[in-house]
C-alpha atoms as a PDB file:
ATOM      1  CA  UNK A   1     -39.462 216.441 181.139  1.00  0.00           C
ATOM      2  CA  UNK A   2     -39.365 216.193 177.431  1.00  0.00           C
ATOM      3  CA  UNK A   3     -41.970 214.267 175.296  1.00  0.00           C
ATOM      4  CA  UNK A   4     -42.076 212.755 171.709  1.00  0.00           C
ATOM      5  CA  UNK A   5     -42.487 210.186 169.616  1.00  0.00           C
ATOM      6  CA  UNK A   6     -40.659 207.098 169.754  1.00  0.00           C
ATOM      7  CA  UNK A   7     -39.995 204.582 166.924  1.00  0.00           C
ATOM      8  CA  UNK A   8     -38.442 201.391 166.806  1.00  0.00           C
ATOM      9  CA  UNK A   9     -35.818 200.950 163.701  1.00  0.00           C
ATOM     10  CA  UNK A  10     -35.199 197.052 164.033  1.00  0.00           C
ATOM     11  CA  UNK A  11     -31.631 197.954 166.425  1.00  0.00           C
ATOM     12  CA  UNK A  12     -32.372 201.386 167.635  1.00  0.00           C
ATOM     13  CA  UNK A  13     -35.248 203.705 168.770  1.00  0.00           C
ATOM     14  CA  UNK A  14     -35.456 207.268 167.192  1.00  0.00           C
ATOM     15  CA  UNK A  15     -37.070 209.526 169.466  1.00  0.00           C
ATOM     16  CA  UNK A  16     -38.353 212.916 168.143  1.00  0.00           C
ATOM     17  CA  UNK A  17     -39.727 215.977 170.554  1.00  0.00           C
ATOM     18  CA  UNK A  18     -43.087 217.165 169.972  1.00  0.00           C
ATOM     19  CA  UNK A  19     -41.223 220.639 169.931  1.00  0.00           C
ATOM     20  CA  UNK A  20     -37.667 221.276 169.688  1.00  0.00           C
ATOM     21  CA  UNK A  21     -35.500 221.584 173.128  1.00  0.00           C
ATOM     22  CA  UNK A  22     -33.873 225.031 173.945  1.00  0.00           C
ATOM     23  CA  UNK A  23     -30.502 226.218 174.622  1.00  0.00           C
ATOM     24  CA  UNK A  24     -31.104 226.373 178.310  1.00  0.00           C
ATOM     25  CA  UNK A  25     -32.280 222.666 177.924  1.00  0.00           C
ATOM     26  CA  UNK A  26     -28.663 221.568 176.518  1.00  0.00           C
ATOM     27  CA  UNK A  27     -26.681 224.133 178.625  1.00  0.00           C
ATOM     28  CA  UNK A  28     -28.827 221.987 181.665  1.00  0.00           C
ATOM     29  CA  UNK A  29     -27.543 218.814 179.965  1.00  0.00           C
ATOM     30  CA  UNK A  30     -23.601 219.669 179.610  1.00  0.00           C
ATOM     31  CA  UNK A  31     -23.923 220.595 183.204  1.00  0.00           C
ATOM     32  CA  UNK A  32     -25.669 217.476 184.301  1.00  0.00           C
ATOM     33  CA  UNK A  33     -23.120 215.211 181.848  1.00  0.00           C
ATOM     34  CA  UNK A  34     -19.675 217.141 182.677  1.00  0.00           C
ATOM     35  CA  UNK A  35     -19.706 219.187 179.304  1.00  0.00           C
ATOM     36  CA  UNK A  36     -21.181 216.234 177.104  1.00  0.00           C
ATOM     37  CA  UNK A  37     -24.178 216.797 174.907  1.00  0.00           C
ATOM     38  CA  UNK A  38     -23.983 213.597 172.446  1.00  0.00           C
ATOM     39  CA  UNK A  39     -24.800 210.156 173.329  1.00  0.00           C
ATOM     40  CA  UNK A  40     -26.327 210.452 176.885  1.00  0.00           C
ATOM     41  CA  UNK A  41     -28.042 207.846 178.490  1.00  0.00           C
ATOM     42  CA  UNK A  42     -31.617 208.445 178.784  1.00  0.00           C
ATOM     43  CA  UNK A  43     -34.936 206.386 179.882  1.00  0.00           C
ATOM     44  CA  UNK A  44     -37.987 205.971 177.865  1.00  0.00           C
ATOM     45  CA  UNK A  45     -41.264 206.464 180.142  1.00  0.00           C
ATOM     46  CA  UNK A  46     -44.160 204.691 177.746  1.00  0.00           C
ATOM     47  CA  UNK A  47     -47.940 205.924 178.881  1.00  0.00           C
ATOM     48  CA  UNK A  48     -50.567 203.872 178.695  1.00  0.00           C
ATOM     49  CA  UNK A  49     -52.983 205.932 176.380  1.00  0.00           C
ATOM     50  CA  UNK A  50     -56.180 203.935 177.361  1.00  0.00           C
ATOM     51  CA  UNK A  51     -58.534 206.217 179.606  1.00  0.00           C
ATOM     52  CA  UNK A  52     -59.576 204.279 182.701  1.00  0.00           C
ATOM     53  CA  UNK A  53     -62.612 201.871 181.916  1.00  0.00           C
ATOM     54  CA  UNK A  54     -66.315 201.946 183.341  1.00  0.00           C
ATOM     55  CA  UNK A  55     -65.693 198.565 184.492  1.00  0.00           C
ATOM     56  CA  UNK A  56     -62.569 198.981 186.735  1.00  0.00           C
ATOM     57  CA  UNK A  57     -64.741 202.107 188.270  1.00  0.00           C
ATOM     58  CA  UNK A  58     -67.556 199.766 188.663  1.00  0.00           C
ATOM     59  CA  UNK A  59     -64.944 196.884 190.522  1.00  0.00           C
ATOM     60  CA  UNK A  60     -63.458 199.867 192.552  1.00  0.00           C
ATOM     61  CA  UNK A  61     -66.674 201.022 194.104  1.00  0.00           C
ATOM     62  CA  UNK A  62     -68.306 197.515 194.245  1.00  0.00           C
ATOM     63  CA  UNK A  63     -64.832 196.696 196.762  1.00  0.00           C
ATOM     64  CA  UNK A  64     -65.774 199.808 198.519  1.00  0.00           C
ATOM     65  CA  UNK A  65     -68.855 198.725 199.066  1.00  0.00           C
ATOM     66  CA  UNK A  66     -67.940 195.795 200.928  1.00  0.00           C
ATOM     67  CA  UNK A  67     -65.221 197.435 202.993  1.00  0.00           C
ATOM     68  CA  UNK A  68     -67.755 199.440 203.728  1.00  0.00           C
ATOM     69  CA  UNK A  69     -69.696 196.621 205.111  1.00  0.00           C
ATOM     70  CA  UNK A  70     -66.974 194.937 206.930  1.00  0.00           C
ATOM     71  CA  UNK A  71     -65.604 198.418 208.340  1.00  0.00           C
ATOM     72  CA  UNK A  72     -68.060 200.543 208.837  1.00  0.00           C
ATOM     73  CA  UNK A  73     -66.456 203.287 207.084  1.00  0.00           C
ATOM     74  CA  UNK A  74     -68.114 205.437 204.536  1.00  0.00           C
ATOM     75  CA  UNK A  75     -67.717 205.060 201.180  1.00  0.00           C
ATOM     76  CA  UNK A  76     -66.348 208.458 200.190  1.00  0.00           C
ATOM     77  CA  UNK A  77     -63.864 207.940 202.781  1.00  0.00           C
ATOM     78  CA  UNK A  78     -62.670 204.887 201.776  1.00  0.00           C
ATOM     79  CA  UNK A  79     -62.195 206.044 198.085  1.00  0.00           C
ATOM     80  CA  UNK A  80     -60.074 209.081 199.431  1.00  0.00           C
ATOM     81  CA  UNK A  81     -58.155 206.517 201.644  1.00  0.00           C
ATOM     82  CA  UNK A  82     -57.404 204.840 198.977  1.00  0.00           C
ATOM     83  CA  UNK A  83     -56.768 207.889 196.223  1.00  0.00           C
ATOM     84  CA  UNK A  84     -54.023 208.753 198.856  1.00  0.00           C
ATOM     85  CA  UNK A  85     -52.807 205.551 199.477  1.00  0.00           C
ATOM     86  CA  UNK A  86     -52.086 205.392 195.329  1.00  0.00           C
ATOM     87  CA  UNK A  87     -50.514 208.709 195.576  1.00  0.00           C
ATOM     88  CA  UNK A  88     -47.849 207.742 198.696  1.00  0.00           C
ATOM     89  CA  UNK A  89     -47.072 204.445 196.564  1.00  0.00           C
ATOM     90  CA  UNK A  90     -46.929 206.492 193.153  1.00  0.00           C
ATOM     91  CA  UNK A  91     -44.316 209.228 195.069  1.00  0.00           C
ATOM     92  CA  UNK A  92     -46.662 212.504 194.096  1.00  0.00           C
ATOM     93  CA  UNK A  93     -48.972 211.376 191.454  1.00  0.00           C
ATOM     94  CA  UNK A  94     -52.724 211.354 191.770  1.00  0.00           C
ATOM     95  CA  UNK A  95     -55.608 209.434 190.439  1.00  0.00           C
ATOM     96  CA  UNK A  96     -59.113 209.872 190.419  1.00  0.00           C
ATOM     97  CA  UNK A  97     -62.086 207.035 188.969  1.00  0.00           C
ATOM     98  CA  UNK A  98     -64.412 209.420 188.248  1.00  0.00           C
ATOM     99  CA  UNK A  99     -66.548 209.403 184.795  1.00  0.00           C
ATOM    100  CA  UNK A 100     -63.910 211.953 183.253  1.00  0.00           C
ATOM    101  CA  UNK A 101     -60.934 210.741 184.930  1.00  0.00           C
ATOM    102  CA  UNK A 102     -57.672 211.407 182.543  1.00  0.00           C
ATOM    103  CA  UNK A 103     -56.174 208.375 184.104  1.00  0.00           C
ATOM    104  CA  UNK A 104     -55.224 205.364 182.577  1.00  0.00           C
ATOM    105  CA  UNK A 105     -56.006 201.828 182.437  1.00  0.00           C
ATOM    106  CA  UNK A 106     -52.713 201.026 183.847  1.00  0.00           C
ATOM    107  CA  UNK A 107     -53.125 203.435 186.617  1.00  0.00           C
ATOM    108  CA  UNK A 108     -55.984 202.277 187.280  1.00  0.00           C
ATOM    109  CA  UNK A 109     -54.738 198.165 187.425  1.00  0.00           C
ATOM    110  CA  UNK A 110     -52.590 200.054 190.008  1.00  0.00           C
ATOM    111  CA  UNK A 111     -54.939 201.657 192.480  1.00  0.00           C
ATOM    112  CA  UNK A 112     -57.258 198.438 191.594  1.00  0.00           C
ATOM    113  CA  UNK A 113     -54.314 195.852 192.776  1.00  0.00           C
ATOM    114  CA  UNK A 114     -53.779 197.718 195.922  1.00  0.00           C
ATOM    115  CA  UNK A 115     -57.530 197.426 197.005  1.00  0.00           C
ATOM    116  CA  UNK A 116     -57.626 193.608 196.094  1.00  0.00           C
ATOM    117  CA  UNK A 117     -54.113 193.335 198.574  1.00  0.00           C
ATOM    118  CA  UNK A 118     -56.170 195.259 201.005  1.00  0.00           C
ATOM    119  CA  UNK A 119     -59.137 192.670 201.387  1.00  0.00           C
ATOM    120  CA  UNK A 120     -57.042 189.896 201.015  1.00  0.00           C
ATOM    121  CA  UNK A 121     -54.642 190.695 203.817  1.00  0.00           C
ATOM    122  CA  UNK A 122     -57.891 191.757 206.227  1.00  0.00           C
ATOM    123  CA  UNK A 123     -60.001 189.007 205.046  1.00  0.00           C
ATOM    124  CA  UNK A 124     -62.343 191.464 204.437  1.00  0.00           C
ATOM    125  CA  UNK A 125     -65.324 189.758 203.010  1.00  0.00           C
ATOM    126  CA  UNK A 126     -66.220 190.359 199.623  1.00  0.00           C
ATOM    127  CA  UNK A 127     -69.827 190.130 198.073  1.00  0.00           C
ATOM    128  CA  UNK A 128     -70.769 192.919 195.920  1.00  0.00           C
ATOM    129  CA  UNK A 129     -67.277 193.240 193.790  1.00  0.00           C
ATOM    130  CA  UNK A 130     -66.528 189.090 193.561  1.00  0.00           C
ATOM    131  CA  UNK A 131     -68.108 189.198 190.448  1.00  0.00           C
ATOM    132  CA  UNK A 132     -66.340 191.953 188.835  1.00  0.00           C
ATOM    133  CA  UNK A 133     -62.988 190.386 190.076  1.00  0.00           C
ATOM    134  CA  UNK A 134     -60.729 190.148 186.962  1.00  0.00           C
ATOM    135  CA  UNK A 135     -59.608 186.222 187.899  1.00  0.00           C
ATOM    136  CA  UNK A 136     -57.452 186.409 184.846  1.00  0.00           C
ATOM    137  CA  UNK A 137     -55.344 188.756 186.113  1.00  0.00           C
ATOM    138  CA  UNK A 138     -51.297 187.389 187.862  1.00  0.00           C
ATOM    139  CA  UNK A 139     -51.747 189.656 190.687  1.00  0.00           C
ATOM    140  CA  UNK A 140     -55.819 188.583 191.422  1.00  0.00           C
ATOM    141  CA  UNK A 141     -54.841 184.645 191.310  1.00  0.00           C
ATOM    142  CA  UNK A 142     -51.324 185.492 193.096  1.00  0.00           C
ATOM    143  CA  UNK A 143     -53.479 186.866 195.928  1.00  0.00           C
ATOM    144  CA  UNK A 144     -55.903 183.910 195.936  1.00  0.00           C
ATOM    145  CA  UNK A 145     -52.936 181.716 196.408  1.00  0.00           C
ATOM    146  CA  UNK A 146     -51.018 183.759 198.897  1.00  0.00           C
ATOM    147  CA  UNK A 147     -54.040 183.596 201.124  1.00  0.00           C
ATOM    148  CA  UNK A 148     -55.252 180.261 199.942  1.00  0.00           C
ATOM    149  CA  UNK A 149     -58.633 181.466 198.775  1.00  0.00           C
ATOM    150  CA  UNK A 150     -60.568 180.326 195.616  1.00  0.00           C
ATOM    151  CA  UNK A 151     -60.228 182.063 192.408  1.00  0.00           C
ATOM    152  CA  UNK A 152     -63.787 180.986 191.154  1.00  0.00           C
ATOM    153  CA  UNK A 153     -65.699 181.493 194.610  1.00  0.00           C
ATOM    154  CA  UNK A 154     -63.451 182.863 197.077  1.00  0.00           C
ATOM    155  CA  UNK A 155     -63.768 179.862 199.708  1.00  0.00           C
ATOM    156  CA  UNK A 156     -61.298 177.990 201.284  1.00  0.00           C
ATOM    157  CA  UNK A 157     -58.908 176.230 198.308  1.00  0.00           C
ATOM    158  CA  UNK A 158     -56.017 173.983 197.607  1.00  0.00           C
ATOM    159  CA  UNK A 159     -53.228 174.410 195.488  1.00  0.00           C
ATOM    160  CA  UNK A 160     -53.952 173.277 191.573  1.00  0.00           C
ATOM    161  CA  UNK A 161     -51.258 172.526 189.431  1.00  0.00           C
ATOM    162  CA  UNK A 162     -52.111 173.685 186.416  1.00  0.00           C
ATOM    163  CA  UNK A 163     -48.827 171.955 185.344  1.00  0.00           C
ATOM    164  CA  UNK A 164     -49.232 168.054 185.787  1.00  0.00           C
ATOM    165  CA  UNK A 165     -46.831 166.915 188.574  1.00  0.00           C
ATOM    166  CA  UNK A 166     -47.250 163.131 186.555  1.00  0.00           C
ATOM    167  CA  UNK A 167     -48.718 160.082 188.072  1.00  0.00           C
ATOM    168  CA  UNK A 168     -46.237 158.512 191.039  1.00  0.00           C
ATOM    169  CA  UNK A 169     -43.973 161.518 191.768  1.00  0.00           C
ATOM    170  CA  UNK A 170     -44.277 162.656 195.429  1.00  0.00           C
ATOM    171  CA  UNK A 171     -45.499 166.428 195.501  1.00  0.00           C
ATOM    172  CA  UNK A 172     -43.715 166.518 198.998  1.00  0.00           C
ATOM    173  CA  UNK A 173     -40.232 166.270 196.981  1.00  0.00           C
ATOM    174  CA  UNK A 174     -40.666 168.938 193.985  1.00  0.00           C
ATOM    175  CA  UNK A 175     -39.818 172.315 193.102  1.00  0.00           C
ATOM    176  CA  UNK A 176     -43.100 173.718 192.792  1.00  0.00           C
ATOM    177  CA  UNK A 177     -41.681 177.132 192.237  1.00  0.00           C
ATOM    178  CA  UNK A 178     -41.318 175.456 188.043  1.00  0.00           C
ATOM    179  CA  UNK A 179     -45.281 174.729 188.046  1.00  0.00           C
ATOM    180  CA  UNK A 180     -48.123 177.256 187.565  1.00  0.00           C
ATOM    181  CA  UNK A 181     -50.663 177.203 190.528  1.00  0.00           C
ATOM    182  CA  UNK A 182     -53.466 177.996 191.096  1.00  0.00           C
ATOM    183  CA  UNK A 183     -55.894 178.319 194.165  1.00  0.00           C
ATOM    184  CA  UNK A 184     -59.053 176.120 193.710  1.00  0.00           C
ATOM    185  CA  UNK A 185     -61.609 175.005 196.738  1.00  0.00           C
ATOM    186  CA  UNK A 186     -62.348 171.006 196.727  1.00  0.00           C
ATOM    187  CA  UNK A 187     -65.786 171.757 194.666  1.00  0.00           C
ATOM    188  CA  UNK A 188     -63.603 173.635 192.153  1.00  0.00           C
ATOM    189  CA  UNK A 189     -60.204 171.201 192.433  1.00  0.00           C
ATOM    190  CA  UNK A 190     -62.505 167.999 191.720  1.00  0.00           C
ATOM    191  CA  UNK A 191     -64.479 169.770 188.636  1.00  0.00           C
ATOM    192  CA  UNK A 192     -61.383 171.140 186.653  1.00  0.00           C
ATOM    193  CA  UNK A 193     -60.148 167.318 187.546  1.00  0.00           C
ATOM    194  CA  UNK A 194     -63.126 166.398 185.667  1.00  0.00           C
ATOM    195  CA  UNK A 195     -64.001 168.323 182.926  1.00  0.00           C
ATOM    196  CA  UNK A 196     -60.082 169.076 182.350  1.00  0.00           C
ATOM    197  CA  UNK A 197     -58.848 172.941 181.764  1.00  0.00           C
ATOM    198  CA  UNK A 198     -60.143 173.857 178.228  1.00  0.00           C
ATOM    199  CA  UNK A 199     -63.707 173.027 179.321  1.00  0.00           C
ATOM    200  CA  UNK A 200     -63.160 174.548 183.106  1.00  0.00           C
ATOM    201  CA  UNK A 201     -61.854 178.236 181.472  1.00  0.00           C
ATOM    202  CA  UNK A 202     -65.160 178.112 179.066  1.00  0.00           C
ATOM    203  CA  UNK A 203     -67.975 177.363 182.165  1.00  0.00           C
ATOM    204  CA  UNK A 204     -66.103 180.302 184.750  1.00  0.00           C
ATOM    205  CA  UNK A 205     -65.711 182.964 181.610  1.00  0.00           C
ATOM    206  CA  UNK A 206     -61.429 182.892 182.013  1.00  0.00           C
ATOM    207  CA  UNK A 207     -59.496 183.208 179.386  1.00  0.00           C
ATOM    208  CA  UNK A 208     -56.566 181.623 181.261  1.00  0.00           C
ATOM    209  CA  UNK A 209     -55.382 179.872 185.058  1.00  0.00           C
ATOM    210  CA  UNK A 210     -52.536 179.279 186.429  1.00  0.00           C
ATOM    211  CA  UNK A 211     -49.012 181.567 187.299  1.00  0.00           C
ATOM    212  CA  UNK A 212     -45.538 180.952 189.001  1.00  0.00           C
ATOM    213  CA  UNK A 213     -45.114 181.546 192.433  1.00  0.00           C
ATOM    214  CA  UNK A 214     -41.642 181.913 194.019  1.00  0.00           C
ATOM    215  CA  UNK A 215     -40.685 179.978 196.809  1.00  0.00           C
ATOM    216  CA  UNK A 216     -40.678 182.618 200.014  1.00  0.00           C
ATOM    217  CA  UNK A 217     -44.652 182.332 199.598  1.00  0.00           C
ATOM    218  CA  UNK A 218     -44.946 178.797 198.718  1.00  0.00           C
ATOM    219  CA  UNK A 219     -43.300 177.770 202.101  1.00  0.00           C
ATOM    220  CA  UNK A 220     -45.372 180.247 203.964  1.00  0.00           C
ATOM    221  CA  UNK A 221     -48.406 178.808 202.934  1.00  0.00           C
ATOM    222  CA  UNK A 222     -47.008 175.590 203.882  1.00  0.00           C
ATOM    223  CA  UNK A 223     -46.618 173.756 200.553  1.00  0.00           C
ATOM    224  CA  UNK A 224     -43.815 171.181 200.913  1.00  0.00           C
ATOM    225  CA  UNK A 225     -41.257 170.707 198.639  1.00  0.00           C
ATOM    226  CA  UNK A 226     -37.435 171.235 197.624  1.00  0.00           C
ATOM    227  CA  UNK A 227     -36.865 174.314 196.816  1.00  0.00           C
ATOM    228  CA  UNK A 228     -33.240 175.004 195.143  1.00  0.00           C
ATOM    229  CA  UNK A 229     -31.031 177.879 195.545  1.00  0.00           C
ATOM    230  CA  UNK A 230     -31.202 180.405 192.105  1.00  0.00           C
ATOM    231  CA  UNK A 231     -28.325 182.784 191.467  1.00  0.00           C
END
């Protein structure tokens, strides 16, 4: 693998190696391309620079903890179970959370998402990481309403639609793949009824509710509606 610097020239990128490729490099590259050198297709790999934060290790361990709680496995194990998990998903690469991990934030979204899809499919109750949750996350409130559990407390919820349906139309005969959702118990439903969004999103600390869901999970949960056909 090669790496540069890429810049973006209004119609083109211009990509320059931090240190010039060898011959064996372009020999490698008429071989690969059938004698061509010029004007091969390549892909552009972007890392996330941003080391890992102290609050996604804090959210990582705090989920551990209750695993821990509803499992009975150790802690340490878990976080290996987990490390390895990332690594099988990642094909080969490896992550660690410790304080001078030289992962990413990304990578560490990654390894994060996985453990959130772990409680949610095991109901796995959660006390100590709740908190630390990052609600305003698409996969975090995806989750919530795949398993019908509420983004601001984690108990039972309905579906919000962040979208207005409109007075009179019956929800039974919409598409509700075109609304954002969200998952809100009846405590949480009635107030952002009441207090509308702007002054919900201030009182729970979000900076946003509300995503697209497609229509495979939509009917799963069992929310009716007509769901067209999309090329």
């Amino acid at each position: 693998m090669i790496s540069g610097t890429a810049t973006w020239k209004g119609d083109r990128w211009e990509v320059i190696p931090d240190k010039p490729p060898g011959q064996l490099f372009f020999e490698h590259l008429e071989t690969l391309n059938s004698g061509e050198n010029e004007k091969i297709k390549v892909m552009l790999e972007f890392p996330d620079p941003r080391q890992a934060r102290p609050k996604q290790r804090a959210l990582f361990f705090a989920l551990l903890q209750d695993i821990w709680r509803w499992s009975g496995e150790q802690v340490n194990w878990l976080k290996e179970y987990f490390y390895a998990r990332y690594t099988i998903r990642t094909q080969g690469d490896e992550i660690s959370l410790a304080n001078d991990t030289s992962n990413s934030v990304t990578e560490a979204r990654y390894l994060l998402d996985d453990v959130v899809k772990f409680i949610f499919e095991y109901d796995v109750p959660i006390r100590s990481g709740y908190m630390l949750l990052p609600r305003d996350e698409s996969n975090f409130q995806y989750q919530c309403i795949k398993h019908r559990k509420c983004l601001i407390c984690g108990r039972h919820a309905d579906i919000h639609h962040v979208d207005e349906l409109g007075a009179g139309r019956n929800r039974n005969k919409q598409d509700h793949t075109k609304f954002r959702l969200a998952a809100l118990c009846r405590e949480h439903h009635t107030e952002i009824h009441q207090i509308g969004v702007q002054e919900f999103l201030q009182r729970h600390h979000l900076t946003g509710i509300g995503i697209k869901v497609d229509k495979e999970t939509l009917k799963r949960i069992g929310l009716q509606g007509i769901y067209k056909e999309r090329d």
